[in-house]
C-alpha atoms as a PDB file:
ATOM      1  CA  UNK A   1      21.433 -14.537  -8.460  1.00  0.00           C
ATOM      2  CA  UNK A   2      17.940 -13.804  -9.129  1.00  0.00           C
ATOM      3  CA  UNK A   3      15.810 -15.736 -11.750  1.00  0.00           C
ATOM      4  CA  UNK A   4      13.103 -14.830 -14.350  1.00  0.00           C
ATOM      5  CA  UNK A   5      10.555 -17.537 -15.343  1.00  0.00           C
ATOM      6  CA  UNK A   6       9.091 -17.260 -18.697  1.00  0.00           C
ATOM      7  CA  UNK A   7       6.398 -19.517 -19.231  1.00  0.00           C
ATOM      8  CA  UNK A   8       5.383 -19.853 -22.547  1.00  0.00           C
ATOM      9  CA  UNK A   9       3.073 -22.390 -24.892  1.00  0.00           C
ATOM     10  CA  UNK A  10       2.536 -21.700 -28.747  1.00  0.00           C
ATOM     11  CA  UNK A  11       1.359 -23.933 -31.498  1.00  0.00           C
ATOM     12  CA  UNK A  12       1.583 -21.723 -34.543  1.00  0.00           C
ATOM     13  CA  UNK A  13       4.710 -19.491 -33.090  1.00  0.00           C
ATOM     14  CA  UNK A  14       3.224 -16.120 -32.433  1.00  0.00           C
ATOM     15  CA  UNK A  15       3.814 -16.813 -28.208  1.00  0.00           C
ATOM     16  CA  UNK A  16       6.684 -18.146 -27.971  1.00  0.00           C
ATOM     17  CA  UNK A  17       8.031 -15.349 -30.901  1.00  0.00           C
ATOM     18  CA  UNK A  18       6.749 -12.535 -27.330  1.00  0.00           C
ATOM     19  CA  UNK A  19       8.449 -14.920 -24.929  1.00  0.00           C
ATOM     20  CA  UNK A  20      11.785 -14.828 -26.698  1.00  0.00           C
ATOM     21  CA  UNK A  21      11.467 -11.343 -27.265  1.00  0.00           C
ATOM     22  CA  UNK A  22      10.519 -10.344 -23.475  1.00  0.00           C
ATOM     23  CA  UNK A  23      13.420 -12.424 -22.539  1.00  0.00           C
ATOM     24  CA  UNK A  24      15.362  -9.994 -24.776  1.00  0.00           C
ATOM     25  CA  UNK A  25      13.765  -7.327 -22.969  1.00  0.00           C
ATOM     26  CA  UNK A  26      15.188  -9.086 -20.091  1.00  0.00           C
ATOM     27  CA  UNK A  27      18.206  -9.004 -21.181  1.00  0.00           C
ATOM     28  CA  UNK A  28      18.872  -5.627 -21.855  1.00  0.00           C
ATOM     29  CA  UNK A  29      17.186  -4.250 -18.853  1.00  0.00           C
ATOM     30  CA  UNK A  30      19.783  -5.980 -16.465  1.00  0.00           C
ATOM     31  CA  UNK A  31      22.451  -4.966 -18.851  1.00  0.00           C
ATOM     32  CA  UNK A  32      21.291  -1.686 -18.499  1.00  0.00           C
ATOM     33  CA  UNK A  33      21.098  -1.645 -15.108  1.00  0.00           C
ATOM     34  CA  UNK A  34      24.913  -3.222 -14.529  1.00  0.00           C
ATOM     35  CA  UNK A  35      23.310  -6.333 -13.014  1.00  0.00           C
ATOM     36  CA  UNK A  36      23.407  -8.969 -16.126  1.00  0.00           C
ATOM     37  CA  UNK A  37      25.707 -11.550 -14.138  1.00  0.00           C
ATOM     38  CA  UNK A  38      22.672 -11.301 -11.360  1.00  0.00           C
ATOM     39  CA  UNK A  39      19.763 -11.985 -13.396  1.00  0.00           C
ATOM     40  CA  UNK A  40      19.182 -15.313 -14.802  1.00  0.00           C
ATOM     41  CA  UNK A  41      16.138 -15.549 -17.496  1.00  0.00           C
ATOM     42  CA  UNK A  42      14.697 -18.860 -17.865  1.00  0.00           C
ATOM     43  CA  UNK A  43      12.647 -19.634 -21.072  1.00  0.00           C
ATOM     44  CA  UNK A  44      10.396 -22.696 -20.428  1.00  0.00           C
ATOM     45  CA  UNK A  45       7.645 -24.233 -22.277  1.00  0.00           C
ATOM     46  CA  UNK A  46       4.917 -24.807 -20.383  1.00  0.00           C
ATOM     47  CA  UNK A  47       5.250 -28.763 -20.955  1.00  0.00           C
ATOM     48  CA  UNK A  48       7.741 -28.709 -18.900  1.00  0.00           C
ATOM     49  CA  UNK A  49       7.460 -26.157 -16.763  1.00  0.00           C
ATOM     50  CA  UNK A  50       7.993 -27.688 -12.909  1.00  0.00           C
ATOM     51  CA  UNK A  51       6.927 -26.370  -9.119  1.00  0.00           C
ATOM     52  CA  UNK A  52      10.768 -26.461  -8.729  1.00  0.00           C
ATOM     53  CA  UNK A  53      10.768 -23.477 -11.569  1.00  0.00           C
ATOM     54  CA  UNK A  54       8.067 -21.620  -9.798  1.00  0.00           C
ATOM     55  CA  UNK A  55      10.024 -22.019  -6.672  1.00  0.00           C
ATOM     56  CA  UNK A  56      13.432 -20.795  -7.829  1.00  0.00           C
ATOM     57  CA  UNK A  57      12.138 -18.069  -9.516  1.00  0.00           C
ATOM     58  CA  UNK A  58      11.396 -14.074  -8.267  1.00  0.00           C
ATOM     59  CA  UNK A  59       9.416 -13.317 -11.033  1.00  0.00           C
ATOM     60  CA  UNK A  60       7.446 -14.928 -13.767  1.00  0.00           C
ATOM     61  CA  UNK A  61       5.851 -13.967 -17.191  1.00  0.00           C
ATOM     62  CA  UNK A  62       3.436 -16.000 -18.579  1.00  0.00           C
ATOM     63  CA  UNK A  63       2.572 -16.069 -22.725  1.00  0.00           C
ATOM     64  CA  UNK A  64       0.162 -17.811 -24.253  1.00  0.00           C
ATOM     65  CA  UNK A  65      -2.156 -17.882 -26.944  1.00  0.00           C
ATOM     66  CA  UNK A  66      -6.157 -17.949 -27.107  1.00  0.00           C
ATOM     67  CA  UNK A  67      -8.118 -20.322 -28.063  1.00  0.00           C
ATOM     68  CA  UNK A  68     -11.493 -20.072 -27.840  1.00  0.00           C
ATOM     69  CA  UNK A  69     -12.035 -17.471 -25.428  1.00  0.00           C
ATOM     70  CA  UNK A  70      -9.976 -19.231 -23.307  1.00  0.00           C
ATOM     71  CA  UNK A  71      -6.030 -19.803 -21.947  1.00  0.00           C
ATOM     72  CA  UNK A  72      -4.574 -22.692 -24.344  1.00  0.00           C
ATOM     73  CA  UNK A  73      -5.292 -26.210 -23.207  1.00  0.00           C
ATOM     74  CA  UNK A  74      -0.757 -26.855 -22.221  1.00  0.00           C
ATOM     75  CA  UNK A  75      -0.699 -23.350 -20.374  1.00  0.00           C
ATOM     76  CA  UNK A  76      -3.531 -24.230 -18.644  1.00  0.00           C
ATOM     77  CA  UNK A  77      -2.758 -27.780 -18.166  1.00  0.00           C
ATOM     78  CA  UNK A  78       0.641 -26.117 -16.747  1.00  0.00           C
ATOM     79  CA  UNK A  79      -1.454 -24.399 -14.037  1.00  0.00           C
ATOM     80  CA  UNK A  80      -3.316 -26.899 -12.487  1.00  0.00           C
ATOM     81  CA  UNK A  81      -0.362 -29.110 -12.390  1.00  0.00           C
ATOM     82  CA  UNK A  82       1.716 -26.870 -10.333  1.00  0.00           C
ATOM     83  CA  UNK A  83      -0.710 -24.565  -8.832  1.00  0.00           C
ATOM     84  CA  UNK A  84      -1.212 -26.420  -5.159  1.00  0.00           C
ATOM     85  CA  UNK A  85       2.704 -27.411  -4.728  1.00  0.00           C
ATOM     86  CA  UNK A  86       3.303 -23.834  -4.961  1.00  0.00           C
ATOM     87  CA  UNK A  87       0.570 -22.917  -3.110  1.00  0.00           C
ATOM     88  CA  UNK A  88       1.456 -20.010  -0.263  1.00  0.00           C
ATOM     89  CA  UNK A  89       4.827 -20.162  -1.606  1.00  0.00           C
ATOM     90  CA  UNK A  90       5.574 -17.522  -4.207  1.00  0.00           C
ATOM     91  CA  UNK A  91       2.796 -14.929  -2.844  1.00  0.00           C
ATOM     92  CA  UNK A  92       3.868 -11.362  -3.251  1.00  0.00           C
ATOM     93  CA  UNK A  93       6.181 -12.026  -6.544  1.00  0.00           C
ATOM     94  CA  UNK A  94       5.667  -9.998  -9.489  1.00  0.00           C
ATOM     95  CA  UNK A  95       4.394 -11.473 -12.507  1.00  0.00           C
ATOM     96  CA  UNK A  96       3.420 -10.627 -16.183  1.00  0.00           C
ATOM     97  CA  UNK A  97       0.685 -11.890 -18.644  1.00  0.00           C
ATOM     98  CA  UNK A  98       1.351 -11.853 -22.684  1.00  0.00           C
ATOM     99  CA  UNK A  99      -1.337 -13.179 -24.848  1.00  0.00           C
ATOM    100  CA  UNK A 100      -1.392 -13.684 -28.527  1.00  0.00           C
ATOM    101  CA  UNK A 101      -4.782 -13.956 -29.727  1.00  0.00           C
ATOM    102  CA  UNK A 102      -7.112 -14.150 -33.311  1.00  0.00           C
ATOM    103  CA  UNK A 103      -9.930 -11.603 -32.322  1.00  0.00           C
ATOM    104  CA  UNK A 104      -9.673 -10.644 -28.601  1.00  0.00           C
ATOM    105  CA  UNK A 105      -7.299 -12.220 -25.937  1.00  0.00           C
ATOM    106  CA  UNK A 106      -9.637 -10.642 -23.088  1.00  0.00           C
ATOM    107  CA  UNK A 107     -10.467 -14.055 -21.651  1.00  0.00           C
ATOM    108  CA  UNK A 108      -7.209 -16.069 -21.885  1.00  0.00           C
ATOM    109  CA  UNK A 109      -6.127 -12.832 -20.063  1.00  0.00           C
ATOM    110  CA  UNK A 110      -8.863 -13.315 -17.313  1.00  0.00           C
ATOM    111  CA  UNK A 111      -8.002 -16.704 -16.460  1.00  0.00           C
ATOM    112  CA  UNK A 112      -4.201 -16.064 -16.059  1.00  0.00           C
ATOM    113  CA  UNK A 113      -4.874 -12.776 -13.484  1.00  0.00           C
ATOM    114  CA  UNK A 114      -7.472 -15.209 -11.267  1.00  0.00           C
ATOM    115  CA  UNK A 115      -4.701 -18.324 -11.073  1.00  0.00           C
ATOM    116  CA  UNK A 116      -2.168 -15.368 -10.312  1.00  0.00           C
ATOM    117  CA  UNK A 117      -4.848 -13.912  -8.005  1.00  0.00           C
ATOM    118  CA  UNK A 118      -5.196 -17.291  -6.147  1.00  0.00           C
ATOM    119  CA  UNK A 119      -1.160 -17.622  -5.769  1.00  0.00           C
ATOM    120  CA  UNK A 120      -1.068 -14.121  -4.688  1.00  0.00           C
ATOM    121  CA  UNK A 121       0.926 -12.961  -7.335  1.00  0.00           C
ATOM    122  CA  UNK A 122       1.481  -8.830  -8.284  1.00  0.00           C
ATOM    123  CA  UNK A 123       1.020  -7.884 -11.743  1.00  0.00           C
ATOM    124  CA  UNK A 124       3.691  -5.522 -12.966  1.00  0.00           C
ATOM    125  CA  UNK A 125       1.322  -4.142 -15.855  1.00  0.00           C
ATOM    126  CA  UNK A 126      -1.459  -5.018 -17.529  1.00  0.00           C
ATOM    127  CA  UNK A 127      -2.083  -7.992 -19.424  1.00  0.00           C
ATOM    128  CA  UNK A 128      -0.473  -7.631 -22.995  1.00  0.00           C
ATOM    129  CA  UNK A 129      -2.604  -8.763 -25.489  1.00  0.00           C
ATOM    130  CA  UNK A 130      -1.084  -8.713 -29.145  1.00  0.00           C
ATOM    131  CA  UNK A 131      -4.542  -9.488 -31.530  1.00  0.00           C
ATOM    132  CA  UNK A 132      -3.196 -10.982 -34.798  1.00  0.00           C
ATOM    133  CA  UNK A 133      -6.564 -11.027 -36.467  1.00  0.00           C
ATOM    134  CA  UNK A 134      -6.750 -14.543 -37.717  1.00  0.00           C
ATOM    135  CA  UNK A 135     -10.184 -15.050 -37.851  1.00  0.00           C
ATOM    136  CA  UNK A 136     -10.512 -18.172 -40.636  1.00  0.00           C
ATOM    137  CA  UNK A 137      -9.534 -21.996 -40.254  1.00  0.00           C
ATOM    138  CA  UNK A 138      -6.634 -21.146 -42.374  1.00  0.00           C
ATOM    139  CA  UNK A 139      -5.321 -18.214 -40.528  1.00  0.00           C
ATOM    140  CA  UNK A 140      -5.815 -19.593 -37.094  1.00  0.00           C
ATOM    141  CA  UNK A 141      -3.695 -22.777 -37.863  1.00  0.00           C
ATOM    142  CA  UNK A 142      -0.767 -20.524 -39.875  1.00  0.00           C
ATOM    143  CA  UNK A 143       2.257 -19.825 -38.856  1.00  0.00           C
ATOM    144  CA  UNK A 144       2.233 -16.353 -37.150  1.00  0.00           C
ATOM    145  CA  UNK A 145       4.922 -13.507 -37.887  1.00  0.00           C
ATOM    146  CA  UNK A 146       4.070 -11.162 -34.765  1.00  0.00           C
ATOM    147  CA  UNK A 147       4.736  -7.769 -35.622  1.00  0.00           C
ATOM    148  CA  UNK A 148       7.629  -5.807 -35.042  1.00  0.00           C
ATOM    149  CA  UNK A 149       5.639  -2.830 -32.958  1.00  0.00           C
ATOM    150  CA  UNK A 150       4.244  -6.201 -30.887  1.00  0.00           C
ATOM    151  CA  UNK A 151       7.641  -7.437 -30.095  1.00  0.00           C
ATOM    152  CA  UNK A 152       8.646  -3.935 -28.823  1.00  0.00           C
ATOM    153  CA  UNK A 153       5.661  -4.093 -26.620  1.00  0.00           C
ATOM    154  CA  UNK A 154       7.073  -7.875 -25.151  1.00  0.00           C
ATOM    155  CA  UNK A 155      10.420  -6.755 -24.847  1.00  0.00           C
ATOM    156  CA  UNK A 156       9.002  -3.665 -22.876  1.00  0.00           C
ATOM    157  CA  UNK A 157       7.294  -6.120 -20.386  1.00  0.00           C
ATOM    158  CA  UNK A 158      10.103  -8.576 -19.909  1.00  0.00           C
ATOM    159  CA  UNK A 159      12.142  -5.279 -19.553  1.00  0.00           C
ATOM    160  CA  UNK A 160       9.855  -4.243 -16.726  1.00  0.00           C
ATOM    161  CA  UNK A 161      10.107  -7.998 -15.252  1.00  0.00           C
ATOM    162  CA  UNK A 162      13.338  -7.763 -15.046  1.00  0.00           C
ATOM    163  CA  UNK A 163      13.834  -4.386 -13.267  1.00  0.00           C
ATOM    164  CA  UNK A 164      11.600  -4.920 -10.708  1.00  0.00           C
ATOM    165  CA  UNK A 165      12.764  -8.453 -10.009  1.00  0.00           C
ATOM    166  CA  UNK A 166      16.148  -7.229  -9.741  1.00  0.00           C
ATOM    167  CA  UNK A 167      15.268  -4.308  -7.338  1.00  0.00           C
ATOM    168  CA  UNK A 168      13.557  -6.864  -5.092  1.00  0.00           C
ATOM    169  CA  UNK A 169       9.595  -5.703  -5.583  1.00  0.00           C
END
C-alpha cells in the first residue's frame, strides 16, 4: 500500500476546500487506474501533521493559504517542526504545492518549493495558486467559497499525485 500525504492549513476554508478536493482527485485517479485498494490518501492538518506522516508517505501535497506574502504561520510552523527528522529521508519523492491566496500566492509558493528544495523533494507540476481576490479586512477574514473551475484545477493535481505515486516516480 502506498500513501498520499495531504498537508493542509486554512483559517477561512478556501485550503482545506483544494485539499479535500485534490484528495478527490486522488481518489478517482487510483480508481481509474484499478489500484484504489493500493493507494491510501491521508488528509492532515498541518497541526498535526508528524515526521512519522512524512515518513510513511510516497508522496505529499501541500495547501495553504497566503498571508502576507508569505506561507501561513501553522504550515510553516509545520515545516520547521518536522523538517530535520526527515531530513535525507524522503529525498526523491514527488510532491505538490496548492496555495489559496487574496492578491498573489507567488511567495507562499516560493517558500514551499525552497523547504521542498532542501528535502530534495520533485515537484510534479507547478505550484497551483487559486487567487480569490480578497483584498479588504472584511474579505480576507470571510469565509471563502473556492470556485468550482479552482477545485477542478486541485482535483487535477491530487489526480497527478496520485498517478505518479502509484507508478513509483
Amino acid at each position: 500500500m502506498k500513501q498520499l500525504l495531504i498537508i493542509w492549513h486554512s483559517r477561512t476554508g478556501a485550503a482545506r476546500q483544494m485539499a479535500e478536493a485534490a484528495a478527490r482527485g486522488a481518489t478517482a485517479a487510483a480508481a481509474q487506474l484499478e489500484q484504489a485498494d493500493e493507494l491510501h490518501i491521508i488528509l492532515r492538518r498541518a497541526a498535526g501533521a508528524a515526521a512519522d506522516d512524512l515518513l510513511a508517505s510516497q508522496g505529499f501535497l501541500f495547501c495553504a493559504p497566503e498571508n502576507l506574502a508569505s506561507l501561513s504561520g501553522e504550515m510553516k510552523e509545520c515545516f520547521d517542526r518536522n523538517y530535520y527528522a526527515v531530513l535525507d529521508r524522503i529525498q526523491g519523492l514527488p510532491y505538490g504545492c496548492a496555495i489559496s491566496a487574496g492578491s498573489d500566492g507567488s511567495g507562499a509558493a516560493r517558500q514551499v518549493e525552497r523547504i521542498c528544495t532542501g528535502w530534495r523533494l520533485k515537484p510534479v507540476a507547478p505550484p497551483l495558486i487559486v487567487n480569490l481576490g480578497a483584498q479588504t479586512a472584511e474579505q480576507i477574514w470571510a469565509e471563502k467559497t473556492v470556485p468550482a473551475q479552482d477545485l477542478a484545477r486541485c482535483e487535477e493535481l491530487g489526480g497527478l499525485l496520485a498517478g505518479v505515486v502509484l507508478m513509483g516516480g
